[in-house]
N, C-alpha and C. Protein backbone atom coordinates (compact mmCIF):
# COMPACT_ATOMS: atom_id res chain seq x y z
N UNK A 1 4.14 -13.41 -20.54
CA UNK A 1 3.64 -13.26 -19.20
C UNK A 1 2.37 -14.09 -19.06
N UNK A 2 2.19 -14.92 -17.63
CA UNK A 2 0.98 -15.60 -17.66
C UNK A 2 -0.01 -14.79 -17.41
N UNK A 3 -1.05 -15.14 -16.91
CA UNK A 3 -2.06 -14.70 -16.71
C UNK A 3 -2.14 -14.42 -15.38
N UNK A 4 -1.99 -14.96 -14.30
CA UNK A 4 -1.71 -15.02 -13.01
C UNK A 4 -0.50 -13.58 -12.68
N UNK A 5 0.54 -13.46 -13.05
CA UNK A 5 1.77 -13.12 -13.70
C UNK A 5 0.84 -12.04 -13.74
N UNK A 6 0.79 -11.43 -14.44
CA UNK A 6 -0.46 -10.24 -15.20
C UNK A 6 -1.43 -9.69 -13.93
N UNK A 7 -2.31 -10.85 -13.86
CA UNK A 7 -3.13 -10.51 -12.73
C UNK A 7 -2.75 -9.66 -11.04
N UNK A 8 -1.64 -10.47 -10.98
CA UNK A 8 -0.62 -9.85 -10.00
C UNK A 8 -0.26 -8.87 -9.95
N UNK A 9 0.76 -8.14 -10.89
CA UNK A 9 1.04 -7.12 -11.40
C UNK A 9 -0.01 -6.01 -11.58
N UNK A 10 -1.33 -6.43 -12.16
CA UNK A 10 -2.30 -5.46 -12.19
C UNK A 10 -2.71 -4.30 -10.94
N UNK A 11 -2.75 -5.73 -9.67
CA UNK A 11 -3.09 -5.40 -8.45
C UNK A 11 -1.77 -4.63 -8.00
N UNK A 12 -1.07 -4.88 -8.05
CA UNK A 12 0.30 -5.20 -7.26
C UNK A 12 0.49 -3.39 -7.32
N UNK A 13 0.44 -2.68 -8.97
CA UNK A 13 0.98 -1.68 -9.37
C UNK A 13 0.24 -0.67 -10.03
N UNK A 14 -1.75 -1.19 -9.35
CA UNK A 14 -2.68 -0.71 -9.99
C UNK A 14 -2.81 -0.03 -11.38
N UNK A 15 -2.14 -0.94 -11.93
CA UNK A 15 -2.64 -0.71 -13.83
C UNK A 15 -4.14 -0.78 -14.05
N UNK A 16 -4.46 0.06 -14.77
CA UNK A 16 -6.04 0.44 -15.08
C UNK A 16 -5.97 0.96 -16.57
N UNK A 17 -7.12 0.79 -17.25
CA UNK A 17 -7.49 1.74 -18.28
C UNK A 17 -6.87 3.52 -18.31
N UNK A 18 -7.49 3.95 -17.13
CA UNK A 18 -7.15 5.36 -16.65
C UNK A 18 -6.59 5.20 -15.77
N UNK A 19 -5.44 6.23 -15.93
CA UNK A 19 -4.04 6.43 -16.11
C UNK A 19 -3.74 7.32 -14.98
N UNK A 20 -2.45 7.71 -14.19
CA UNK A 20 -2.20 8.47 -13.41
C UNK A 20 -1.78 9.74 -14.19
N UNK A 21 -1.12 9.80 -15.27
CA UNK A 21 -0.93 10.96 -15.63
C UNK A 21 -1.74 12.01 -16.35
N UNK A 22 -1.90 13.54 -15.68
CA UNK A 22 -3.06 14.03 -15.97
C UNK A 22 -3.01 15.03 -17.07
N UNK A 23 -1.73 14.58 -17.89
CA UNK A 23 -1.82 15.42 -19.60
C UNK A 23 -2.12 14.33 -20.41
N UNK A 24 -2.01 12.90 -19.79
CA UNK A 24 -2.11 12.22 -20.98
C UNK A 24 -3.02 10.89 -20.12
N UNK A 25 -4.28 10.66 -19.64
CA UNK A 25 -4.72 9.77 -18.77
C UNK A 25 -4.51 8.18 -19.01
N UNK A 26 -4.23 8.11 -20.41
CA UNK A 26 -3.74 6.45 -20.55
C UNK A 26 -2.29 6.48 -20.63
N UNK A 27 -1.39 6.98 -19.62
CA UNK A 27 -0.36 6.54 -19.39
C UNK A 27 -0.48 6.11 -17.96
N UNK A 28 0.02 5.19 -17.55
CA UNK A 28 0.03 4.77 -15.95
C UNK A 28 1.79 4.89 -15.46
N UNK A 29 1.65 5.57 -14.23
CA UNK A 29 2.55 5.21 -13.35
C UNK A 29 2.66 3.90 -12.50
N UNK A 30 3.92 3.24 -12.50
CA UNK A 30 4.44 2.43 -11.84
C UNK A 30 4.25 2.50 -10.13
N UNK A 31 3.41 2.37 -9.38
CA UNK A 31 3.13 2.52 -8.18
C UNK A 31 2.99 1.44 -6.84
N UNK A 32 3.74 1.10 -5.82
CA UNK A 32 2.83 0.17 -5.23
C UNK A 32 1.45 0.38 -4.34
N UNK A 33 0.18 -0.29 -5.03
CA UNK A 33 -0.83 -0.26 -4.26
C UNK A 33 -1.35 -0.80 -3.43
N UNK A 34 -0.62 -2.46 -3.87
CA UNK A 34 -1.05 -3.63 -2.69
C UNK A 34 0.39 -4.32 -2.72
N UNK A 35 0.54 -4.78 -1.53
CA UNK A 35 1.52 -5.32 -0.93
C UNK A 35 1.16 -6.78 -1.48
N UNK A 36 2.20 -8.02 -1.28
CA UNK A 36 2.25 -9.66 -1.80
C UNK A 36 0.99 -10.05 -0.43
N UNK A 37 1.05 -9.48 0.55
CA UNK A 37 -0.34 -10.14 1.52
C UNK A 37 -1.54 -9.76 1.08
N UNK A 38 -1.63 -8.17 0.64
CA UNK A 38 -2.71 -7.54 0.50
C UNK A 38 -3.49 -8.56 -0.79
N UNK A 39 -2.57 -8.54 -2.04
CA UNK A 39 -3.01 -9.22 -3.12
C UNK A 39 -3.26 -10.68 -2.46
N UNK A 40 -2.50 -11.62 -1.69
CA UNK A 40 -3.01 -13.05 -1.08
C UNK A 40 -4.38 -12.80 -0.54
N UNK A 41 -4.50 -11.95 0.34
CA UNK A 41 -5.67 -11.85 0.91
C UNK A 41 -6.88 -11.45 0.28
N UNK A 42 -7.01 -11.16 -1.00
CA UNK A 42 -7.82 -10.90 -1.84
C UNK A 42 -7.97 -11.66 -2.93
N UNK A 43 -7.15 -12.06 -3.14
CA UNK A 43 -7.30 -13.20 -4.21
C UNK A 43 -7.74 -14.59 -3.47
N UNK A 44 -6.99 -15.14 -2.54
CA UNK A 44 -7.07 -16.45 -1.86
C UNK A 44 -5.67 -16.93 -2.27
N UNK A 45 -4.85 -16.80 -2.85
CA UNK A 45 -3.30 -17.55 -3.68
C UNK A 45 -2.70 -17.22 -2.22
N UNK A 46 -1.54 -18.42 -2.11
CA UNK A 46 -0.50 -18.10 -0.69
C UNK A 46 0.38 -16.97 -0.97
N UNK A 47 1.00 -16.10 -0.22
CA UNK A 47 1.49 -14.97 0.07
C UNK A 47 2.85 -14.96 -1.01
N UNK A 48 3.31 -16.93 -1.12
CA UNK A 48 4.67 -16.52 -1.46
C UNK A 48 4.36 -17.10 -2.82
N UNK A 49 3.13 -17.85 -3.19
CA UNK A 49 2.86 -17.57 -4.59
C UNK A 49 2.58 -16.10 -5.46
N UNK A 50 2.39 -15.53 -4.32
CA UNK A 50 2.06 -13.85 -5.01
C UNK A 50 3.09 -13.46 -5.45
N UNK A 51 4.35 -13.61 -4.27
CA UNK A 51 5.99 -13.10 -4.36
C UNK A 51 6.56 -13.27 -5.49
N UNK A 52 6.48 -14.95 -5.94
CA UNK A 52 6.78 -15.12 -6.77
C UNK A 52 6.02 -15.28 -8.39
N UNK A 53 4.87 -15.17 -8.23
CA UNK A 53 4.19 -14.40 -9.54
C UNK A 53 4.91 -12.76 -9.63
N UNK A 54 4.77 -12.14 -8.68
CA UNK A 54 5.37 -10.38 -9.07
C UNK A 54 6.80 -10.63 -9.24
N UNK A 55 8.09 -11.40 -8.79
CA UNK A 55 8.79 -11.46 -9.16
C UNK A 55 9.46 -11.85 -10.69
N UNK A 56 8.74 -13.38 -10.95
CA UNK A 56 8.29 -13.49 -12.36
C UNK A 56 8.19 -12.40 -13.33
N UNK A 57 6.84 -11.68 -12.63
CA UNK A 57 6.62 -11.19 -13.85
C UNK A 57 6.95 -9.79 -13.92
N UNK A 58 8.00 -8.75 -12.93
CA UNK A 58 8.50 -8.04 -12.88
C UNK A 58 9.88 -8.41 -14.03
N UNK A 59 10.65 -9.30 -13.79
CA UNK A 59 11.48 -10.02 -14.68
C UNK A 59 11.20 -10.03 -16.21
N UNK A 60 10.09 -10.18 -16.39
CA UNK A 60 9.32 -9.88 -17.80
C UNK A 60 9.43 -9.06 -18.44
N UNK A 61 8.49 -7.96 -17.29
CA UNK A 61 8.58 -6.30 -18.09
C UNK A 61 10.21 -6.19 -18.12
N UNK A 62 10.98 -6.63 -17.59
CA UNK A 62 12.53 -5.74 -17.94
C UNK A 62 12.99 -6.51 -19.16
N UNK A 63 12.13 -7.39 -20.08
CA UNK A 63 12.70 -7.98 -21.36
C UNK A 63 12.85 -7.12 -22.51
């Protein structure tokens, strides 16, 4: 996974240190937090470079 790839995903599905689950706080749930605009608009990257970074790297995690 790139870095970008990663970065995306971070936002995309708010991965953090601390965790959503509250027996075990470093496990994270799979969630969407920001939408492919929300992440463009915060980063500066075009909307359908976002698309296709989360697509990418959704493709990944299912390796």
């Amino acid at each position: 996974m790139t870095d970008d790839e990663f970065a995306a995903l971070v936002r995309h599905y708010d991965i953090d240190d601390a965790g959503e689950m509250h027996h075990n706080p470093k496990k994270n749930v799979l969630w969407v937090r920001q939408s492919a605009s929300e992440i463009a608009a915060g980063t500066g990257w075009p909307a359908d470079r976002v698309a296709a970074l989360l697509e990418s790297g959704r493709g990944k995690l299912r390796q």
